[in-house]
PDB file of N, CA and C in Angstrom:
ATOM      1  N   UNK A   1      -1.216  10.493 -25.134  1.00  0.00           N
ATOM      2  CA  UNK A   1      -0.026  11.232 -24.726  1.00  0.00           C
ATOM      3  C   UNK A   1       0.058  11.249 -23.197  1.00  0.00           C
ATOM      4  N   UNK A   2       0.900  11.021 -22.605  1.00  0.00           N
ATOM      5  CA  UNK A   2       1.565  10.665 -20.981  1.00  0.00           C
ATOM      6  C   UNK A   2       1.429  12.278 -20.486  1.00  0.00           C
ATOM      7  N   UNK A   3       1.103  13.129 -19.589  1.00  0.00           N
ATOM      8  CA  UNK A   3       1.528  13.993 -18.863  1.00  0.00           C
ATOM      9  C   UNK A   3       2.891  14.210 -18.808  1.00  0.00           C
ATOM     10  N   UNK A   4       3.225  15.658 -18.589  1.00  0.00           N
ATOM     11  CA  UNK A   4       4.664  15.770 -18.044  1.00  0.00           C
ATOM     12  C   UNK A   4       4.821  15.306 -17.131  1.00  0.00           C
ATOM     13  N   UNK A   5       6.369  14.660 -16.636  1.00  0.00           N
ATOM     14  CA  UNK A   5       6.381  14.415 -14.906  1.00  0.00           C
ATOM     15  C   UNK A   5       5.849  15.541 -14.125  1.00  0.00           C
ATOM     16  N   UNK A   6       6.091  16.768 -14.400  1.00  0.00           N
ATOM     17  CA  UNK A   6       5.943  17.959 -13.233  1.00  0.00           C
ATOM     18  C   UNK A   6       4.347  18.276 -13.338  1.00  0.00           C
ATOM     19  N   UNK A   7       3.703  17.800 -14.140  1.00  0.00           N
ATOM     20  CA  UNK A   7       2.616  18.163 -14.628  1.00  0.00           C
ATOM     21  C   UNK A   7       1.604  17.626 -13.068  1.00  0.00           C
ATOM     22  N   UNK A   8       0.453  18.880 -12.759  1.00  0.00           N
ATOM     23  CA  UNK A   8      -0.160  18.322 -11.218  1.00  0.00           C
ATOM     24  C   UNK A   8      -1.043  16.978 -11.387  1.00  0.00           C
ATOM     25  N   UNK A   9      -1.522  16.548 -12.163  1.00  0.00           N
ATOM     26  CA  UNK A   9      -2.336  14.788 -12.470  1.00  0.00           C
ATOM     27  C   UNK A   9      -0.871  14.279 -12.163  1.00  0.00           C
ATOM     28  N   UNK A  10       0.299  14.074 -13.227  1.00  0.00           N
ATOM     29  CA  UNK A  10       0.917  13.045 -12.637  1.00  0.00           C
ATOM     30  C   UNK A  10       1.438  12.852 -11.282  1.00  0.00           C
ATOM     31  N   UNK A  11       1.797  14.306 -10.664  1.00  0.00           N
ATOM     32  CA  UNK A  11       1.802  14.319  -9.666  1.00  0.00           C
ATOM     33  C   UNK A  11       1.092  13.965  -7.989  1.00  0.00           C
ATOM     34  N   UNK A  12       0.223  14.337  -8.725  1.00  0.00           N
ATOM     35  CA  UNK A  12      -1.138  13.556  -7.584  1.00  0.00           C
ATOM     36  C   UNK A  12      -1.152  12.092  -7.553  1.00  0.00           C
ATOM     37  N   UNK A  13      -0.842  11.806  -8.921  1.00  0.00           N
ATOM     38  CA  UNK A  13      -0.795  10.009  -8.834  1.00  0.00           C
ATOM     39  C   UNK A  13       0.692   9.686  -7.959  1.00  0.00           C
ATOM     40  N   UNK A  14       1.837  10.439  -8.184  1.00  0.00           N
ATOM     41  CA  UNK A  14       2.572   9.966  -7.735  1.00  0.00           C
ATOM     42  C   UNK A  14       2.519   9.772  -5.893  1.00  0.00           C
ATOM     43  N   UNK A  15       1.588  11.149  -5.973  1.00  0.00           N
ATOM     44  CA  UNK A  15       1.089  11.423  -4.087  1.00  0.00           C
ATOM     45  C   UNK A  15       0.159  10.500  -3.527  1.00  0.00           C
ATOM     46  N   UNK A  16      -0.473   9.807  -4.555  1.00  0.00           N
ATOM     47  CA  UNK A  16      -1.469   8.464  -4.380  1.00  0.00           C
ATOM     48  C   UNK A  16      -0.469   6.969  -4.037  1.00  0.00           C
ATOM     49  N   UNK A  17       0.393   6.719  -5.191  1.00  0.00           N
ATOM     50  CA  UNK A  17       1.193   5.632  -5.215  1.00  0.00           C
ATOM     51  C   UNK A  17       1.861   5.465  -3.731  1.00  0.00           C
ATOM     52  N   UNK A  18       2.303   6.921  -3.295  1.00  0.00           N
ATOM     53  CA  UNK A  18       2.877   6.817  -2.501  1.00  0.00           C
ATOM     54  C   UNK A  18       2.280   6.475  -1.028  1.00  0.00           C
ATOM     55  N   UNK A  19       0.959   7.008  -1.213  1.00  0.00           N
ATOM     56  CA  UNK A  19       0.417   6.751   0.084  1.00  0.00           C
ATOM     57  C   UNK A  19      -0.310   5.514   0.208  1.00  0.00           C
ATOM     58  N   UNK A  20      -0.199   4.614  -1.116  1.00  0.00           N
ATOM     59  CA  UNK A  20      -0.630   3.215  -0.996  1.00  0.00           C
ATOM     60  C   UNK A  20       0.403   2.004  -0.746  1.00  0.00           C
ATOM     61  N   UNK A  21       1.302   2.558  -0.634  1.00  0.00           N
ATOM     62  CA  UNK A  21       2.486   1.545  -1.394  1.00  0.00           C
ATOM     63  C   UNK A  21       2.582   0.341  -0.071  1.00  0.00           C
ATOM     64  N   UNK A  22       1.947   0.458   1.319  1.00  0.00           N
ATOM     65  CA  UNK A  22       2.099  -0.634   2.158  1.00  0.00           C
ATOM     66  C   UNK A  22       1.399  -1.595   1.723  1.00  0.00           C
ATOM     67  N   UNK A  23      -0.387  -0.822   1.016  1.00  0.00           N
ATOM     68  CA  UNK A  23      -1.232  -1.784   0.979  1.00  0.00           C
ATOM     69  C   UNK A  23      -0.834  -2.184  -0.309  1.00  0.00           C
ATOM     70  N   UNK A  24      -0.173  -2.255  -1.397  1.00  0.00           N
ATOM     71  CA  UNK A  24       0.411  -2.399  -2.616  1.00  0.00           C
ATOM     72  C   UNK A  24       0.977  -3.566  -2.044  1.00  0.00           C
ATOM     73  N   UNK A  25       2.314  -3.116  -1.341  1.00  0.00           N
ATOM     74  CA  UNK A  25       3.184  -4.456  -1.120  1.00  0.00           C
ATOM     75  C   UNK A  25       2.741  -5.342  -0.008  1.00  0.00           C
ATOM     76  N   UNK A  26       1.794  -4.996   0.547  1.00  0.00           N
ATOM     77  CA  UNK A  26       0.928  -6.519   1.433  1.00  0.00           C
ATOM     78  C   UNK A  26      -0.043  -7.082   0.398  1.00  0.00           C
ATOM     79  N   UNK A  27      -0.060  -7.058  -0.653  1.00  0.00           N
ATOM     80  CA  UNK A  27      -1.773  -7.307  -1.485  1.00  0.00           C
ATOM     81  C   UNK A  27      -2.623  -6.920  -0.767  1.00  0.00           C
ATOM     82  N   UNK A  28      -3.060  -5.896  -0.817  1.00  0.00           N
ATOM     83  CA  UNK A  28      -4.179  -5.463  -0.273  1.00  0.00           C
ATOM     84  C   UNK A  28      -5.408  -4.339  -0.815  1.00  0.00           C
ATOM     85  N   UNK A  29      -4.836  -4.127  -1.835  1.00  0.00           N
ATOM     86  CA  UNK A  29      -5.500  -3.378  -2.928  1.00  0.00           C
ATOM     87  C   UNK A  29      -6.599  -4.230  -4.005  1.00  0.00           C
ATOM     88  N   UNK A  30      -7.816  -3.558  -3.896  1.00  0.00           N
ATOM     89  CA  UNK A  30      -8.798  -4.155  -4.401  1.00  0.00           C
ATOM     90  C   UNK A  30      -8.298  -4.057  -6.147  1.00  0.00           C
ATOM     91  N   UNK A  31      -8.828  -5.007  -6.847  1.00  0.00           N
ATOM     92  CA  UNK A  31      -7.982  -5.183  -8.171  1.00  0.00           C
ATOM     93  C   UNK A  31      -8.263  -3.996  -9.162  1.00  0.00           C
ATOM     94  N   UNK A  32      -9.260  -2.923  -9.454  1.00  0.00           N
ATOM     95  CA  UNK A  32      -9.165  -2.083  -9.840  1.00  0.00           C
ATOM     96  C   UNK A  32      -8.034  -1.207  -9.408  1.00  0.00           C
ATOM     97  N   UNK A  33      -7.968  -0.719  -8.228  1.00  0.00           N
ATOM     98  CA  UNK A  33      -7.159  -0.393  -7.745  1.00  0.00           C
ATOM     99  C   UNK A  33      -5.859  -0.423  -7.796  1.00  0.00           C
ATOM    100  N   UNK A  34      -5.600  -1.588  -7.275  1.00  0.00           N
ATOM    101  CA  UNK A  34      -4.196  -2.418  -7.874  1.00  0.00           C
ATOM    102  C   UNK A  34      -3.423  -2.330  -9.550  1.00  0.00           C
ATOM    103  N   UNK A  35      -4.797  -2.333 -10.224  1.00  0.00           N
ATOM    104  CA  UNK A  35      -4.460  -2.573 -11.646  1.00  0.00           C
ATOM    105  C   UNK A  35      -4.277  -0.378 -11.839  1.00  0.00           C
ATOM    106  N   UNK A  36      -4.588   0.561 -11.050  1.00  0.00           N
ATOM    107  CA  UNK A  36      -4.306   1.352 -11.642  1.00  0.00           C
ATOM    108  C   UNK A  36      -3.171   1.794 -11.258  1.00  0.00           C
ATOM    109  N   UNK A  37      -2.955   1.492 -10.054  1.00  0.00           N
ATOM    110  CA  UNK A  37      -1.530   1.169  -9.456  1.00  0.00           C
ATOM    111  C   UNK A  37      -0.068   0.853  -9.983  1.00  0.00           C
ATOM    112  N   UNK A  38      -0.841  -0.202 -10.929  1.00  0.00           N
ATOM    113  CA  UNK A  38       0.833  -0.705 -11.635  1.00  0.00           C
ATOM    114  C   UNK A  38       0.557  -0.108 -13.593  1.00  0.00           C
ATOM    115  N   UNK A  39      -0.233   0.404 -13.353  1.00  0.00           N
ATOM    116  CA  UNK A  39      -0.344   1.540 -14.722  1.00  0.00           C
ATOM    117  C   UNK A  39       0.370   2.549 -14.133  1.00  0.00           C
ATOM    118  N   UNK A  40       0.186   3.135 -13.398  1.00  0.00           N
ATOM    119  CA  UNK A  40       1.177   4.130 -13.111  1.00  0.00           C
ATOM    120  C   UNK A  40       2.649   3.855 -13.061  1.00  0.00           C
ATOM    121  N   UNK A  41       2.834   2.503 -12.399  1.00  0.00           N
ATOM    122  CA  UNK A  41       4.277   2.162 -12.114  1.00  0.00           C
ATOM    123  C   UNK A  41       4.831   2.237 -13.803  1.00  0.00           C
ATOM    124  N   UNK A  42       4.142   1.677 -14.593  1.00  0.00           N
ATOM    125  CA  UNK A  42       4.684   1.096 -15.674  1.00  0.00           C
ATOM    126  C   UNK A  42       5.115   2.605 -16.671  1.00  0.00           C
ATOM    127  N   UNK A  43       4.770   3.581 -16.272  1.00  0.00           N
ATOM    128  CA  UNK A  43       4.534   4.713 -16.762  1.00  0.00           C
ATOM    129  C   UNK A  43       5.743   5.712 -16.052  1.00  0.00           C
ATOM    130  N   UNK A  44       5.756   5.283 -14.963  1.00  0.00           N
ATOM    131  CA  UNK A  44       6.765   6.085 -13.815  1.00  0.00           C
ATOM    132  C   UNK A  44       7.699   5.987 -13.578  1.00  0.00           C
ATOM    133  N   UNK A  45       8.571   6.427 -14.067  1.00  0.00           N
ATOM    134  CA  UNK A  45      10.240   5.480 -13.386  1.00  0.00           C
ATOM    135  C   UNK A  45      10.483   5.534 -11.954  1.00  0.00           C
ATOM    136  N   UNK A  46       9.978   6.956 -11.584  1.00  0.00           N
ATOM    137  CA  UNK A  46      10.608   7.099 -10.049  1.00  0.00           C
ATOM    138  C   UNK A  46       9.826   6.861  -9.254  1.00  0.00           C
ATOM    139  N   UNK A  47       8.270   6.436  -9.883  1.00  0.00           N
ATOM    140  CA  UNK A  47       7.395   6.088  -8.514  1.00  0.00           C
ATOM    141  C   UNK A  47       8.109   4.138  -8.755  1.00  0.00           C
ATOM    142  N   UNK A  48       8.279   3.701  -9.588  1.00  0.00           N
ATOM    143  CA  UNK A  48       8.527   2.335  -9.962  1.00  0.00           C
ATOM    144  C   UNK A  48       9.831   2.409  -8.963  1.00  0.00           C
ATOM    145  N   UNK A  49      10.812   3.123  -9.314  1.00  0.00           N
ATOM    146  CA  UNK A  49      12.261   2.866  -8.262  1.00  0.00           C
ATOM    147  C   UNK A  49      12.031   3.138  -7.305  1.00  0.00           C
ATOM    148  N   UNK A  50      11.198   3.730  -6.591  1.00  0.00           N
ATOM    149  CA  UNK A  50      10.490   3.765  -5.313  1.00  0.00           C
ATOM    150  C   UNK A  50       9.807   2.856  -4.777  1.00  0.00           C
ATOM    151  N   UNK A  51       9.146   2.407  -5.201  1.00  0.00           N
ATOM    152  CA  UNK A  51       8.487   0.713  -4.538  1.00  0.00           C
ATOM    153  C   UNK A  51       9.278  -0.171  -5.312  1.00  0.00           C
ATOM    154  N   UNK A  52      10.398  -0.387  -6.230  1.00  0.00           N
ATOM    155  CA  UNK A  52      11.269  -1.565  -5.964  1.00  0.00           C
ATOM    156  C   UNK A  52      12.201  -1.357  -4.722  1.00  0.00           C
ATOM    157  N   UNK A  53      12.340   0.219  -4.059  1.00  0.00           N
ATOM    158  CA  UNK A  53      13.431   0.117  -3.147  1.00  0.00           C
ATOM    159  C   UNK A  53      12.662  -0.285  -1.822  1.00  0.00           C
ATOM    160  N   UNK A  54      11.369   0.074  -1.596  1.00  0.00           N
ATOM    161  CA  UNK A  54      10.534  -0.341  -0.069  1.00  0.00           C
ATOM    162  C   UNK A  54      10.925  -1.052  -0.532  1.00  0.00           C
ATOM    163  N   UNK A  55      10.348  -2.647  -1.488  1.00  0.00           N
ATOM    164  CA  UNK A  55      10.377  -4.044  -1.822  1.00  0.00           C
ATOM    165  C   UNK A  55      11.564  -4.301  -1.003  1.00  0.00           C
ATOM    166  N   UNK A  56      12.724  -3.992  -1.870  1.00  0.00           N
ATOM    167  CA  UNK A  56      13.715  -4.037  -1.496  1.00  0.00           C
ATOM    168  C   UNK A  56      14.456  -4.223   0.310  1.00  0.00           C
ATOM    169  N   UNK A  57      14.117  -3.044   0.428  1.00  0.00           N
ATOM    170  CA  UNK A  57      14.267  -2.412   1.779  1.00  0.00           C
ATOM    171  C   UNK A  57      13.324  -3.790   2.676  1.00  0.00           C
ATOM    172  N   UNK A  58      12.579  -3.854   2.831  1.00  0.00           N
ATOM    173  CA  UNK A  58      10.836  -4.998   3.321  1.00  0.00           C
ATOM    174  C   UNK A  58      11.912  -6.291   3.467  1.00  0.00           C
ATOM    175  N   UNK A  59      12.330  -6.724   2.300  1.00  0.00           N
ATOM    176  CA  UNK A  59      12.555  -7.849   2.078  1.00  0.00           C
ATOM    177  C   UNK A  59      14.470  -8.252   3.030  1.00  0.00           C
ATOM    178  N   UNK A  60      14.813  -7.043   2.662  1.00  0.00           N
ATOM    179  CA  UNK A  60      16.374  -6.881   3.497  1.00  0.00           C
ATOM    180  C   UNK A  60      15.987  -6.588   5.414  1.00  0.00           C
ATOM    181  N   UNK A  61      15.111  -6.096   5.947  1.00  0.00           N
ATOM    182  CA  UNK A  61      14.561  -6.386   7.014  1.00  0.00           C
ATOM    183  C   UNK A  61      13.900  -7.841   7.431  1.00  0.00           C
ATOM    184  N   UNK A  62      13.213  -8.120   6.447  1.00  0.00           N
ATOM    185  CA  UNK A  62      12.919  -9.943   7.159  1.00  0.00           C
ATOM    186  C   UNK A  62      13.767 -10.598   7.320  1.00  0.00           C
ATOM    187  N   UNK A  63      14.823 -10.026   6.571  1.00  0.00           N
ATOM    188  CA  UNK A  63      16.110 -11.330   6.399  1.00  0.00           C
ATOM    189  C   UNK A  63      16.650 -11.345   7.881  1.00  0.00           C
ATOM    190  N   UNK A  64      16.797 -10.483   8.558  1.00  0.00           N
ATOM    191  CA  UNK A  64      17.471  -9.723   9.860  1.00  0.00           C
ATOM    192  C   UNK A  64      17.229 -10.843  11.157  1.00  0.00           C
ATOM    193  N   UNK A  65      17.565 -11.445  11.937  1.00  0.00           N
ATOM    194  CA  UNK A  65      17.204 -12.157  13.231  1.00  0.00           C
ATOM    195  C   UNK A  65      16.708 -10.871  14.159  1.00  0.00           C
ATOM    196  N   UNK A  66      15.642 -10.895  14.895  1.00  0.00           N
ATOM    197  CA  UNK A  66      14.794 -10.157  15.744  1.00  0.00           C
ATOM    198  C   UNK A  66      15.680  -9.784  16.832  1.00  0.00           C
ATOM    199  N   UNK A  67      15.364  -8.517  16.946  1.00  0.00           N
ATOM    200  CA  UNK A  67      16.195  -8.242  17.853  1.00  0.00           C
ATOM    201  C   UNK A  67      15.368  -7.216  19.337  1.00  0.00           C
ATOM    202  N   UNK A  68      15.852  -7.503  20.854  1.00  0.00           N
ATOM    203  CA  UNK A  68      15.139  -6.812  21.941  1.00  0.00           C
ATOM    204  C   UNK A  68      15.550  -5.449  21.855  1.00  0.00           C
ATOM    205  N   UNK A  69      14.283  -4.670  21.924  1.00  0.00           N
ATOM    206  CA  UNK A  69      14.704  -3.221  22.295  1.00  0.00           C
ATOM    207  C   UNK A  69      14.804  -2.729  23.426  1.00  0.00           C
ATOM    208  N   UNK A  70      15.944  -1.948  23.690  1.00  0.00           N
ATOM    209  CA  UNK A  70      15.837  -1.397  24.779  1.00  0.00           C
ATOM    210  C   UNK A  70      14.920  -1.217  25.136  1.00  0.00           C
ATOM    211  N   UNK A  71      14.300  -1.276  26.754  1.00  0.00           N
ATOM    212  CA  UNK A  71      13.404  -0.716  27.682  1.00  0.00           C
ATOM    213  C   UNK A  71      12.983   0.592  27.417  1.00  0.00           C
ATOM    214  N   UNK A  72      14.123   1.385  27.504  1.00  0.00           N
ATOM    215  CA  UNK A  72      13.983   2.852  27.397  1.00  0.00           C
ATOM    216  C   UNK A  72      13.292   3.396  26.101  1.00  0.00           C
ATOM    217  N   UNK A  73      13.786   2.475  25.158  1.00  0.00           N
ATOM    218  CA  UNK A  73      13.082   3.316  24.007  1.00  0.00           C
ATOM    219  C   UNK A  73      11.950   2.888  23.712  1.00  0.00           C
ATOM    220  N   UNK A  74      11.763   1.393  24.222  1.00  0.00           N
ATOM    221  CA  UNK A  74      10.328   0.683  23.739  1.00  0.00           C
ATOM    222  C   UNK A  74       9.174   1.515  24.602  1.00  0.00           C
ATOM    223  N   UNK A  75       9.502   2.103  25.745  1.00  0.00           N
ATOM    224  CA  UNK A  75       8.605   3.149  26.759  1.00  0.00           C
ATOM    225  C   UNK A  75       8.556   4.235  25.814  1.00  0.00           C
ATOM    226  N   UNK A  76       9.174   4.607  25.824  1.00  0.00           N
ATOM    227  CA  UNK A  76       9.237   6.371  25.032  1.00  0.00           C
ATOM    228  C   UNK A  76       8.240   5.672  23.857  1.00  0.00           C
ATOM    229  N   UNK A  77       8.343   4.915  22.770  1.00  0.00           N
ATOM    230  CA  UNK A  77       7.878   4.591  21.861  1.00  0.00           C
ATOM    231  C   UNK A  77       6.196   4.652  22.361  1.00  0.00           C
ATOM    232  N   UNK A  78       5.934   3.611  23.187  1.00  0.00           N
ATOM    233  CA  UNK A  78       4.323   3.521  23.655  1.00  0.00           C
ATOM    234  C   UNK A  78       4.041   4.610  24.055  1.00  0.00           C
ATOM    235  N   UNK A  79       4.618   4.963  24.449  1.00  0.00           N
ATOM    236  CA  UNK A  79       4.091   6.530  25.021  1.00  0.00           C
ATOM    237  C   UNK A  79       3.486   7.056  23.787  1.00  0.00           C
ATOM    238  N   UNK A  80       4.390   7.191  23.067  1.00  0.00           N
ATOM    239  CA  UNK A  80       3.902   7.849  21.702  1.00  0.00           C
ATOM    240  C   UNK A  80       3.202   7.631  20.674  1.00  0.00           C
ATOM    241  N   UNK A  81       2.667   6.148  20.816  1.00  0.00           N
ATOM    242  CA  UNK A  81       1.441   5.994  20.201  1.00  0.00           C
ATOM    243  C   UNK A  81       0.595   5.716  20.922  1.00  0.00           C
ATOM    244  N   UNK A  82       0.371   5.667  22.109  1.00  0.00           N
ATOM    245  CA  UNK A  82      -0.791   5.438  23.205  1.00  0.00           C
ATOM    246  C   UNK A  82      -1.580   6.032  22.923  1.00  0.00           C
ATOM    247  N   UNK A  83      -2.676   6.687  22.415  1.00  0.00           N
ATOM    248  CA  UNK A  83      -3.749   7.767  22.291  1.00  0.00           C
ATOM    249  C   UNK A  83      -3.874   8.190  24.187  1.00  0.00           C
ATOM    250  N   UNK A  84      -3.854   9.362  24.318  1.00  0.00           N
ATOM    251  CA  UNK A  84      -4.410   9.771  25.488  1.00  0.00           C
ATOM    252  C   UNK A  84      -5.538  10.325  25.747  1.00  0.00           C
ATOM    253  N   UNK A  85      -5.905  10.071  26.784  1.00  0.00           N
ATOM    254  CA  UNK A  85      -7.593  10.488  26.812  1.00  0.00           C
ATOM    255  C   UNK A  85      -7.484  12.008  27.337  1.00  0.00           C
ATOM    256  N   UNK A  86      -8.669  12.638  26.732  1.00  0.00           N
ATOM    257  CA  UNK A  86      -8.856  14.327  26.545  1.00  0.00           C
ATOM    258  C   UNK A  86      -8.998  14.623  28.299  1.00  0.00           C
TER     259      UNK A  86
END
């Protein structure tokens, strides 16, 4: 018998799926892993319509010709992931 959706296990899986789903869609999930991965999908509708829409989304960005970013924001940006020292 499947869990309820609201039920906290399925939920946690769904909080798992979600926080894997880059290394999902790069292959990067070791195959246990992977394989429990798409047990869940197969089980999930909305974690499943959720990584067909990244897919989705991933695949509608490559299509795109590269484009320069502004100066201004590409600064602000580094700034903001620069780690700064204590």
């Amino acid at each position: 018998m499947r869990d309820a959706p609201s039920s906290p296990a399925v939920r946690a899986a769904c909080e798992q799926v979600i926080g894997l789903i880059a290394d999902y869609l790069n292959g990067e999930l070791d195959a246990d892993l992977h394989g429990r991965f798409e047990r869940h999908l197969s089980q999930c509708a909305e974690c499943l319509a959720y990584v067909n829409t990244c897919r989705e989304t991933l695949r509608l960005a490559r299509s795109l010709p590269p484009a320069d970013m502004p100066s201004g924001i590409k600064q602000r940006l580094l700034e903001l992931i620069t780690p700064r020292e204590p």
